[in-house]
C-alpha atoms as a PDB file:
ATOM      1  CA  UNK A   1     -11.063  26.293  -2.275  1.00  0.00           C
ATOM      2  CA  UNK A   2     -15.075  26.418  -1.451  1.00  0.00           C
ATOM      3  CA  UNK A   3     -16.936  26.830  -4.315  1.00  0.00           C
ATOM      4  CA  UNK A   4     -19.973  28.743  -2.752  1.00  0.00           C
ATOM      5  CA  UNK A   5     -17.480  30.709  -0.622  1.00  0.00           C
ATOM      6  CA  UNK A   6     -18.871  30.960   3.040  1.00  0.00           C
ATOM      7  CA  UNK A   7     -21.678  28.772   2.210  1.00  0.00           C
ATOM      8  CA  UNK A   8     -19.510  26.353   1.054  1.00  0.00           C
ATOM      9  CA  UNK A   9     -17.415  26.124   3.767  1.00  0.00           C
ATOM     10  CA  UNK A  10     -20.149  26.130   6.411  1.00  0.00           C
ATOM     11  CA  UNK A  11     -21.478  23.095   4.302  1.00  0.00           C
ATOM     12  CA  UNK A  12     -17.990  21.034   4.660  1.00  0.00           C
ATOM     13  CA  UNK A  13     -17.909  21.133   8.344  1.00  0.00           C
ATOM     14  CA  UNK A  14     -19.399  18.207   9.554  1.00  0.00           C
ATOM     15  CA  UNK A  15     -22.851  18.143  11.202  1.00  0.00           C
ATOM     16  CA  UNK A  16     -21.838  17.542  14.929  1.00  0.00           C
ATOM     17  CA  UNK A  17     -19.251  20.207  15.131  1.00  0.00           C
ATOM     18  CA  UNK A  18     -21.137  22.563  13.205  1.00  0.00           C
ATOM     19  CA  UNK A  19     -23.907  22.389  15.651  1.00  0.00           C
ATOM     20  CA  UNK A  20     -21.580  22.839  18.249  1.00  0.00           C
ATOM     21  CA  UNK A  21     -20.062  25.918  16.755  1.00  0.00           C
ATOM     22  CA  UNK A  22     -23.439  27.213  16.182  1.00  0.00           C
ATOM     23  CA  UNK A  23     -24.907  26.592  19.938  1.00  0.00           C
ATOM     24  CA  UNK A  24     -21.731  28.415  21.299  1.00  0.00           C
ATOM     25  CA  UNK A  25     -21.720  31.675  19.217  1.00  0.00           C
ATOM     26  CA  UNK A  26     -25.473  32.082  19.478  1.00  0.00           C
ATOM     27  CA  UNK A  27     -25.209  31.785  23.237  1.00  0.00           C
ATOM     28  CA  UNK A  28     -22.321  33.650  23.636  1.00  0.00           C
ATOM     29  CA  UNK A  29     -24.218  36.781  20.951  1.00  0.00           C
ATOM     30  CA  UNK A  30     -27.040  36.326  23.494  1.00  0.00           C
ATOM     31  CA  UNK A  31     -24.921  37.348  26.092  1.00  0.00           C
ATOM     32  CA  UNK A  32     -23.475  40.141  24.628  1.00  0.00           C
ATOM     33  CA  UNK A  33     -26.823  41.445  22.734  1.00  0.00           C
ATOM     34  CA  UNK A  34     -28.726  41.491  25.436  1.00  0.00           C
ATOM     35  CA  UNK A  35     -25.631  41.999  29.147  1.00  0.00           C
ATOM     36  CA  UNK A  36     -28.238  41.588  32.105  1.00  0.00           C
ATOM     37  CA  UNK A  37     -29.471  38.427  30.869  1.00  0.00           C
ATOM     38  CA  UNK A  38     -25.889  37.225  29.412  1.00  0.00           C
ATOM     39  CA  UNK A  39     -25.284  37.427  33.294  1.00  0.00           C
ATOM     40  CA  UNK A  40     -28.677  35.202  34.141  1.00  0.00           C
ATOM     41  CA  UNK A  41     -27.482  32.540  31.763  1.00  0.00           C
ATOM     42  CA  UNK A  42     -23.981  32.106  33.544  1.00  0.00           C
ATOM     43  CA  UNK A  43     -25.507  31.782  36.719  1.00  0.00           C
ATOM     44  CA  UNK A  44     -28.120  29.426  35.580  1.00  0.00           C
ATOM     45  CA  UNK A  45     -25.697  27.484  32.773  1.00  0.00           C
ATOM     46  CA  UNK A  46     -22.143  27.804  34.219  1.00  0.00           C
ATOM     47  CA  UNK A  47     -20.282  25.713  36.534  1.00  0.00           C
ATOM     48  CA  UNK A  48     -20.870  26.366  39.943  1.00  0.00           C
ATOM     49  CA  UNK A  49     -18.691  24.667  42.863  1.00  0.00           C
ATOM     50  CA  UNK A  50     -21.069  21.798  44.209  1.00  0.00           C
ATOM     51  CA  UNK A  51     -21.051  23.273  47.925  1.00  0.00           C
ATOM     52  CA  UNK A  52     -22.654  26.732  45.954  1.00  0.00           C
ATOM     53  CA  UNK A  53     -26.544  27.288  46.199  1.00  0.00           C
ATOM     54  CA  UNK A  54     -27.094  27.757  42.668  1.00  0.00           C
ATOM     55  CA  UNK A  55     -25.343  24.653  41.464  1.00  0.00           C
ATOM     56  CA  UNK A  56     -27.206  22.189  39.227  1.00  0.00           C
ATOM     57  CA  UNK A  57     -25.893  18.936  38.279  1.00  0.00           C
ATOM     58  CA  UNK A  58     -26.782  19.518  34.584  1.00  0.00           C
ATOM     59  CA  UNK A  59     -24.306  22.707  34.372  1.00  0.00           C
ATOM     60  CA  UNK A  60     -21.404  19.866  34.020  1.00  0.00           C
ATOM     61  CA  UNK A  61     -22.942  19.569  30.277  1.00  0.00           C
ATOM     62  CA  UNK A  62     -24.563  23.465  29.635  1.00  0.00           C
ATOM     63  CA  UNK A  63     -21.354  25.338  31.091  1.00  0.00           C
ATOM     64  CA  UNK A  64     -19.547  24.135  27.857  1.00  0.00           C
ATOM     65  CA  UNK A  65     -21.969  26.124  25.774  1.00  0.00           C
ATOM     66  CA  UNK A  66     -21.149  29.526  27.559  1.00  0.00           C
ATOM     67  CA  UNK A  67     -18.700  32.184  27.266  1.00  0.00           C
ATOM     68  CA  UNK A  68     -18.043  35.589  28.796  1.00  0.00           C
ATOM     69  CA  UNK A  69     -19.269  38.080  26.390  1.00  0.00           C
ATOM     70  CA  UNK A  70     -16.565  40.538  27.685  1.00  0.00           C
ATOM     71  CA  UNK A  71     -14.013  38.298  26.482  1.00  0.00           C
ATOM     72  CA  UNK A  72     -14.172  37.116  22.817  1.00  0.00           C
ATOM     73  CA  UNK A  73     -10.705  35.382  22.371  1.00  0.00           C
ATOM     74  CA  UNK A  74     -11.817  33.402  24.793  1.00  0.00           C
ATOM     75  CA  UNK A  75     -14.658  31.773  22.008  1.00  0.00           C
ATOM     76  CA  UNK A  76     -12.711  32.116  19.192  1.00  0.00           C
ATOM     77  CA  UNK A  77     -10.177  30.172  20.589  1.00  0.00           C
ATOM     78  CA  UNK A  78     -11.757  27.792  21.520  1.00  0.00           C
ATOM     79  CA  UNK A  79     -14.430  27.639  18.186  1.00  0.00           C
ATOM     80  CA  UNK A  80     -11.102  27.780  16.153  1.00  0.00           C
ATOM     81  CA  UNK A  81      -9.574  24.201  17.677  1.00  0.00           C
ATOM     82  CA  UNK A  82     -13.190  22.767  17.698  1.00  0.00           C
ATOM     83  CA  UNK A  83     -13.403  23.511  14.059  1.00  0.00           C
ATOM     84  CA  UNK A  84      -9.549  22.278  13.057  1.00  0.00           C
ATOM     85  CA  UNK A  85      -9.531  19.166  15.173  1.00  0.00           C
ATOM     86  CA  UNK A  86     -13.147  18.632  15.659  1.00  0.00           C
ATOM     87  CA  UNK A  87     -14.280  18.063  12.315  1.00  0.00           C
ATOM     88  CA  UNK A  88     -11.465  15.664  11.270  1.00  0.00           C
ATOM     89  CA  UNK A  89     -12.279  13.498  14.315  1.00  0.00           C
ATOM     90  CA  UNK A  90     -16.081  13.308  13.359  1.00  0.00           C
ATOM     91  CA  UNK A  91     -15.029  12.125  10.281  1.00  0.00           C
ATOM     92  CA  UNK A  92     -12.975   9.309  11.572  1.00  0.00           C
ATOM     93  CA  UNK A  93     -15.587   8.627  14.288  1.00  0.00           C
ATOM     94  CA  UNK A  94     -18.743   9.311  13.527  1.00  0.00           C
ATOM     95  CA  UNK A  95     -21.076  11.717  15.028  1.00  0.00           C
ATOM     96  CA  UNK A  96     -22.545   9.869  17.871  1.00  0.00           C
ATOM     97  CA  UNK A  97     -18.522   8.366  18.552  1.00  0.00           C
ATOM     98  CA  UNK A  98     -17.384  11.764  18.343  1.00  0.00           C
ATOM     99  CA  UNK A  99     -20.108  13.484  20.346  1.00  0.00           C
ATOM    100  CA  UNK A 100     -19.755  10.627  23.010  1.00  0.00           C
ATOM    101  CA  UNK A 101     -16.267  12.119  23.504  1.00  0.00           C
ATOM    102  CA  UNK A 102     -16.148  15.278  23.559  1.00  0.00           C
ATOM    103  CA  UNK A 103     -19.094  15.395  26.605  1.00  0.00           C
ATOM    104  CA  UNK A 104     -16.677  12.793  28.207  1.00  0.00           C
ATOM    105  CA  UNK A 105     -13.893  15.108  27.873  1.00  0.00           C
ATOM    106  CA  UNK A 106     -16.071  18.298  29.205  1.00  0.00           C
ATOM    107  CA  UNK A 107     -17.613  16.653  32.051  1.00  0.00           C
ATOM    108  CA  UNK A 108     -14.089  15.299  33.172  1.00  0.00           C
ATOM    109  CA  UNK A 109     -12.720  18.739  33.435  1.00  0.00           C
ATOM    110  CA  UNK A 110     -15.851  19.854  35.111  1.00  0.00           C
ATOM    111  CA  UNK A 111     -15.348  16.726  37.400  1.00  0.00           C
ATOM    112  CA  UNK A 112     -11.893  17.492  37.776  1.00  0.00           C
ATOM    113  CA  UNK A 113     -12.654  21.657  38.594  1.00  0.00           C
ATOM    114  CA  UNK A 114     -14.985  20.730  41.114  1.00  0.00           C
ATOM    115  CA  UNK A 115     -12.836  18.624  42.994  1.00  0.00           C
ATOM    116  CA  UNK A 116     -10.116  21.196  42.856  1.00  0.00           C
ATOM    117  CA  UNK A 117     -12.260  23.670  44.340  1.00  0.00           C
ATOM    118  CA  UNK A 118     -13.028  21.593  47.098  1.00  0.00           C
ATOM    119  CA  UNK A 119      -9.456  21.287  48.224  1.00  0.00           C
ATOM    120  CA  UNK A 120      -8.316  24.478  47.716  1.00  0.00           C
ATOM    121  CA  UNK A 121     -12.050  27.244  48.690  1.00  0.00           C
ATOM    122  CA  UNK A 122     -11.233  27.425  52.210  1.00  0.00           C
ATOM    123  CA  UNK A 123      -7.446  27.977  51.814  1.00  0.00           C
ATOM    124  CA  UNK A 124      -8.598  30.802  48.797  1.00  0.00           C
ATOM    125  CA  UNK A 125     -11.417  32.558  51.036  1.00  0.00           C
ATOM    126  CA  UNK A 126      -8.642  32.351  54.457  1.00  0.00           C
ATOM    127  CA  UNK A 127      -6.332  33.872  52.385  1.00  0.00           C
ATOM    128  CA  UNK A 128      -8.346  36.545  50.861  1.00  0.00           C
ATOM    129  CA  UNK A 129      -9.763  37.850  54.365  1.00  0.00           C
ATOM    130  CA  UNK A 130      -6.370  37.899  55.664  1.00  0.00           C
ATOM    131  CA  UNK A 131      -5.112  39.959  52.830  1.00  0.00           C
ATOM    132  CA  UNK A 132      -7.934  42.575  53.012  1.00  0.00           C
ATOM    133  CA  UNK A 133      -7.820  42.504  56.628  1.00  0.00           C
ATOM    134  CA  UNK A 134      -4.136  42.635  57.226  1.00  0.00           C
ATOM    135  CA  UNK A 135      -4.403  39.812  59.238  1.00  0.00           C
ATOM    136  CA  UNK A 136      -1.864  36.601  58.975  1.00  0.00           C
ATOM    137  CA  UNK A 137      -3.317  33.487  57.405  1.00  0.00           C
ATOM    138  CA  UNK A 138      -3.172  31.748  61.151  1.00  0.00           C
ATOM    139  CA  UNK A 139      -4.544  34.098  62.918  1.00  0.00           C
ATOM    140  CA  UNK A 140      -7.877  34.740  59.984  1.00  0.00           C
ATOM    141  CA  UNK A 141      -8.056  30.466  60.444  1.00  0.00           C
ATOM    142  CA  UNK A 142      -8.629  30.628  63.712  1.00  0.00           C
ATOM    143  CA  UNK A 143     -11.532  33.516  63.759  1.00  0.00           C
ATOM    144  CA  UNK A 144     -13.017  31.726  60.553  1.00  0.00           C
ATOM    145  CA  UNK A 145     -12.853  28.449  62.378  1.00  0.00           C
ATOM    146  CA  UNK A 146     -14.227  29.749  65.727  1.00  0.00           C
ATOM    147  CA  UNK A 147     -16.887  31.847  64.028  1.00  0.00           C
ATOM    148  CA  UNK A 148     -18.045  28.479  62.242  1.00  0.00           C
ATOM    149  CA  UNK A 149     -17.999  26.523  65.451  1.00  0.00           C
ATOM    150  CA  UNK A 150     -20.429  29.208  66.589  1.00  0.00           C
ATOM    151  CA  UNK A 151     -22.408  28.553  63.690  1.00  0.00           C
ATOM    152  CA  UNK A 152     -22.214  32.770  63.108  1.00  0.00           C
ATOM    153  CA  UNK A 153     -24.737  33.655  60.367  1.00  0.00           C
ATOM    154  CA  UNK A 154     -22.636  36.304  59.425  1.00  0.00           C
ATOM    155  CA  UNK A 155     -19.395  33.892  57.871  1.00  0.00           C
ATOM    156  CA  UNK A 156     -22.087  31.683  57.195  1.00  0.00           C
ATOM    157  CA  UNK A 157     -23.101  34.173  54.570  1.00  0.00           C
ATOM    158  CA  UNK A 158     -19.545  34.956  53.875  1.00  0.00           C
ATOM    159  CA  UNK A 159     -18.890  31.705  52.992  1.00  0.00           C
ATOM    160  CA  UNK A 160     -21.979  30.722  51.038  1.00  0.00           C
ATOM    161  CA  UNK A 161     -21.165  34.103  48.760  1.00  0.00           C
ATOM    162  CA  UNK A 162     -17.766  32.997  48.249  1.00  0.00           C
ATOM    163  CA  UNK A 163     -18.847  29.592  47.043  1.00  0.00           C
ATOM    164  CA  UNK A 164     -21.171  30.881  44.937  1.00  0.00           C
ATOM    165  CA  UNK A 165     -18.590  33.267  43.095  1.00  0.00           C
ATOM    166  CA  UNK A 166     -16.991  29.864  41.809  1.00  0.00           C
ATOM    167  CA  UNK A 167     -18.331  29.795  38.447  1.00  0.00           C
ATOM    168  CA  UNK A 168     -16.379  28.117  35.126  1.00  0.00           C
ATOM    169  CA  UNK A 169     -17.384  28.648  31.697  1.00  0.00           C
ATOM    170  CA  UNK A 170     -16.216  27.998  28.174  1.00  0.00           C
ATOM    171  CA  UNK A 171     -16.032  24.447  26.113  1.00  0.00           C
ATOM    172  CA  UNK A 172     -12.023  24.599  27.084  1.00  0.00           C
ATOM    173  CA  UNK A 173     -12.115  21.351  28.764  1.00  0.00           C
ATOM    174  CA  UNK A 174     -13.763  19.435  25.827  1.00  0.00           C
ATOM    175  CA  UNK A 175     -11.365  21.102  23.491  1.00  0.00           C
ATOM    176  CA  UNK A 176      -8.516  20.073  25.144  1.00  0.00           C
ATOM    177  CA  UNK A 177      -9.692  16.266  24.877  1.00  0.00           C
ATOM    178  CA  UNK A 178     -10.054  16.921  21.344  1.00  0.00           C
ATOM    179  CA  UNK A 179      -6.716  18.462  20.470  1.00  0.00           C
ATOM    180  CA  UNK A 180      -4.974  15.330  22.473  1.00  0.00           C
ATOM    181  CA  UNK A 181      -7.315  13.301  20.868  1.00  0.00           C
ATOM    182  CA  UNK A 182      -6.063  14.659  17.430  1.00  0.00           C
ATOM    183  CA  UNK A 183      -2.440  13.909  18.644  1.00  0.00           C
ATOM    184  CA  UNK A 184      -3.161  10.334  19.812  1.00  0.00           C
ATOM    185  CA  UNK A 185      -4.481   9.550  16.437  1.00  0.00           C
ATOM    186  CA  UNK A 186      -1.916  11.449  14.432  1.00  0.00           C
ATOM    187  CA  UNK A 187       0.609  11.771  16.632  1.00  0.00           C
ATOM    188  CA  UNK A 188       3.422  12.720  13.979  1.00  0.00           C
ATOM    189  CA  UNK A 189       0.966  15.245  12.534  1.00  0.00           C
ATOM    190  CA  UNK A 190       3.311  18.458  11.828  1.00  0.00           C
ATOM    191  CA  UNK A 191       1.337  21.253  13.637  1.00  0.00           C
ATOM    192  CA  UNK A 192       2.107  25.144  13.916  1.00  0.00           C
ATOM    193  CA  UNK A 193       2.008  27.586  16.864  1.00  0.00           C
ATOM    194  CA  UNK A 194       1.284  31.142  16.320  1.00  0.00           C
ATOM    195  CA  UNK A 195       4.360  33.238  16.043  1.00  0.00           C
ATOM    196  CA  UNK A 196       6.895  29.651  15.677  1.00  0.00           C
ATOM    197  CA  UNK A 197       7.944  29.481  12.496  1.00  0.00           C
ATOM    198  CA  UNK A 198       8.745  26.356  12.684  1.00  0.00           C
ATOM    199  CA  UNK A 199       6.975  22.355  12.819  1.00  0.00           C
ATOM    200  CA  UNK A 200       6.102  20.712  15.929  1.00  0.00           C
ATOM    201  CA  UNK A 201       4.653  17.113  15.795  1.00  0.00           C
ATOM    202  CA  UNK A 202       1.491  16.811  17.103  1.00  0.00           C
ATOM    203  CA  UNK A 203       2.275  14.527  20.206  1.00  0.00           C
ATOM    204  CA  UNK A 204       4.964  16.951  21.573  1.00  0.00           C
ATOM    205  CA  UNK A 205       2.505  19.572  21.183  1.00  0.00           C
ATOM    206  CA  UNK A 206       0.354  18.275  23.224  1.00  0.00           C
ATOM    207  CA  UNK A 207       2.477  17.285  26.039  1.00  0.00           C
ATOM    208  CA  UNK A 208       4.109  20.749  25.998  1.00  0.00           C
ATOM    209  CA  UNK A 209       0.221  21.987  26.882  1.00  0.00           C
ATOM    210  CA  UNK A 210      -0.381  19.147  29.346  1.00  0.00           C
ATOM    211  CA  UNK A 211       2.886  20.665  31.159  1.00  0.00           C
ATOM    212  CA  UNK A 212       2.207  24.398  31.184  1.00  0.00           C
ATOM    213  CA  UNK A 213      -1.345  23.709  31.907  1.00  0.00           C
ATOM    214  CA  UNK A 214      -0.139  21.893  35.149  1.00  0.00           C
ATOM    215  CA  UNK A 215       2.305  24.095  35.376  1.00  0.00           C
ATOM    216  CA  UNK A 216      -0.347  27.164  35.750  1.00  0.00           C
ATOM    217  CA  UNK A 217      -2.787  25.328  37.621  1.00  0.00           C
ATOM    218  CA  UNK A 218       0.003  25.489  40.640  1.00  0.00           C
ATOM    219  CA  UNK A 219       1.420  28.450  39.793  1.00  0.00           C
ATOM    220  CA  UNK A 220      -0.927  30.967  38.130  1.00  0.00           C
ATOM    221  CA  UNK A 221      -3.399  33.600  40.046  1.00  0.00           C
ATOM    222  CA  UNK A 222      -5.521  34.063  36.713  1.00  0.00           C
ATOM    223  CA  UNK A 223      -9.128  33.076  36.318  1.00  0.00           C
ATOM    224  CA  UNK A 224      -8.616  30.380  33.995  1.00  0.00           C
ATOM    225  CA  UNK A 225      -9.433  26.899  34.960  1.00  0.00           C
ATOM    226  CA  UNK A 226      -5.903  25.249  34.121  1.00  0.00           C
ATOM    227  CA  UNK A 227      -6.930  22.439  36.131  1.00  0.00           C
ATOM    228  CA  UNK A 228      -9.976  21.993  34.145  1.00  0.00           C
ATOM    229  CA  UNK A 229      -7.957  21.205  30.471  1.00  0.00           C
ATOM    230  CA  UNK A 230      -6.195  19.171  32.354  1.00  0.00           C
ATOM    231  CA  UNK A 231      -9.275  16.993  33.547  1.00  0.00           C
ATOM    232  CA  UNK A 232     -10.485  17.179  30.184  1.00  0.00           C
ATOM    233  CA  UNK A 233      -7.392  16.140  28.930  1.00  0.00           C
ATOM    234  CA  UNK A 234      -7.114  13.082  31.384  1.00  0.00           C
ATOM    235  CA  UNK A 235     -10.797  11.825  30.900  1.00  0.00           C
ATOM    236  CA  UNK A 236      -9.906  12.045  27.320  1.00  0.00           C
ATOM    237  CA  UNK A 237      -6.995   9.845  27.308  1.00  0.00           C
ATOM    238  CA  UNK A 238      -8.572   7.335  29.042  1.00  0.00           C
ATOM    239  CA  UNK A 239     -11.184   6.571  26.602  1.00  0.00           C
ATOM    240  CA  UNK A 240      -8.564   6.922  23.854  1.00  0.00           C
ATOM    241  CA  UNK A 241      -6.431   4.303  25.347  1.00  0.00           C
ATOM    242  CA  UNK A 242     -10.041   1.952  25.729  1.00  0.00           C
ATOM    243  CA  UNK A 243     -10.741   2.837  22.129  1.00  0.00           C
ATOM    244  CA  UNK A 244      -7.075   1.624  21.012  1.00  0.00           C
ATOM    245  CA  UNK A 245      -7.132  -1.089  23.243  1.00  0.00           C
ATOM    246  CA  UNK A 246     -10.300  -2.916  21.380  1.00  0.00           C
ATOM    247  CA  UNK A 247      -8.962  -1.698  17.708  1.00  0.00           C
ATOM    248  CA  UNK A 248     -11.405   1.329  17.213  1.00  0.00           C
ATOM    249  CA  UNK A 249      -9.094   4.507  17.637  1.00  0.00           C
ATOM    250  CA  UNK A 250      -8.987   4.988  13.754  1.00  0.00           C
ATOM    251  CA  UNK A 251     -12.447   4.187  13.023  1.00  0.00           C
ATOM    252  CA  UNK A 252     -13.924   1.091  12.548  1.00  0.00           C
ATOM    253  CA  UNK A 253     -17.330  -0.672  14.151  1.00  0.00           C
ATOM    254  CA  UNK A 254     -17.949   1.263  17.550  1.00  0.00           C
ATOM    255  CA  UNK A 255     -21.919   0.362  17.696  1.00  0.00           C
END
């Protein structure tokens, strides 16, 4: 129990995630205070594909900060896990330890989206045109590809719009790192899913989201950015296994 109540609690959570917490909601209340320029900060803050005109190296770091004001679960989702697994890392790690990995994490997945989008944006934009056109995928290649040779300003636009309608948002990525973070330092940590009535340790947690993540990123037409937990998720483990390689995962002298 708090003893202040909401104060109190607001007090316990320690200083890096609580200013993390903070920076999301009050984006994300700009956003939906104020809708036309909610929409100018995920243009200007979000991820955009690296091919896109309006993409900014810096939005691997600011698209973390940003979620769609049309979608709340989204942010309470992912303020929820940052909260529960966020604060009891900072207090193993430190603040600056703790900080240092959850931009690691983020920027991974954003590293991570980005090269997924530039395998897969030409196969996506062939197959939409063919869809709305009626047209087989072969066929809408070879127009696309002929129109390009041409250098036609018209798919030249196309194309450019298209890129730019790549956009991810949302601190997902770094959350991920920290909930597999959580399990590689408590691995036998009983945790519970919503609905399951029943214990799962925190390891096979964790590898049950690695695999539907992957599992989605093949085989899910959704707009979320499966491939993206999974970067953060990879980035993540690879400074974890650094960390417990030089004696450091639980703590200890990092500085």
């Amino acid at each position: 129990m708090y003893r202040n109540g909401l104060s109190g609690f607001i007090s316990a959570i320690p200083p890096v995630t609580k200013n993390l917490i903070i920076i999301n909601i009050v984006v994300w209340a700009v956003e939906a205070i104020f809708p036309r320029f909610g929409n100018t900060i995920i243009n200007v803050l979000g991820l955009h594909y690296v091919g896109a005109p309006h993409f900014n190296p810096v939005q691997v770091i600011t698209y973390l900060f940003v979620h769609a004001s049309s979608n709340p679960w989204h942010l309470l989702f992912n303020m929820f896990s940052l909260w529960m697994f966020g604060s009891i890392l900072e207090r193993i790690w430190g603040g600056k330890r703790y900080l240092l990995f959850y931009f690691v994490c983020g920027v991974g997945a954003a590293v991570v989206q980005e090269i997924v989008w530039a395998s897969t944006w030409m196969h996506e934009y062939i197959t939409d045109i063919a869809r709305l056109n009626g047209l087989t995928y072969d066929h809408t290649k070879t127009l696309i590809d002929q129109a390009l040779a041409n250098n036609d300003s018209d798919i030249m636009h196309a194309i450019s719009s298209f890129k730019q309608s790549m956009v991810t948002i949302g601190a997902s990525g770094a959350v991920y790192g920290l909930l597999l973070g959580y399990a590689f330092v408590f691995p036998n940590q009983p945790l519970y899913l919503f609905f399951i009535p029943y214990p799962i340790k925190a390891k096979y947690m964790m590898i049950g989201y690695g695999v539907i993540e992957f599992f989605l990123g093949f085989n899910s037409n959704d707009a979320v950015a499966h491939f993206a937990h999974l970067g953060g998720m990879i980035f993540g483990i690879l400074i974890l296994l650094y960390w417990k390689k030089k004696g450091i995962l639980r703590g200890n002298s990092f500085y």
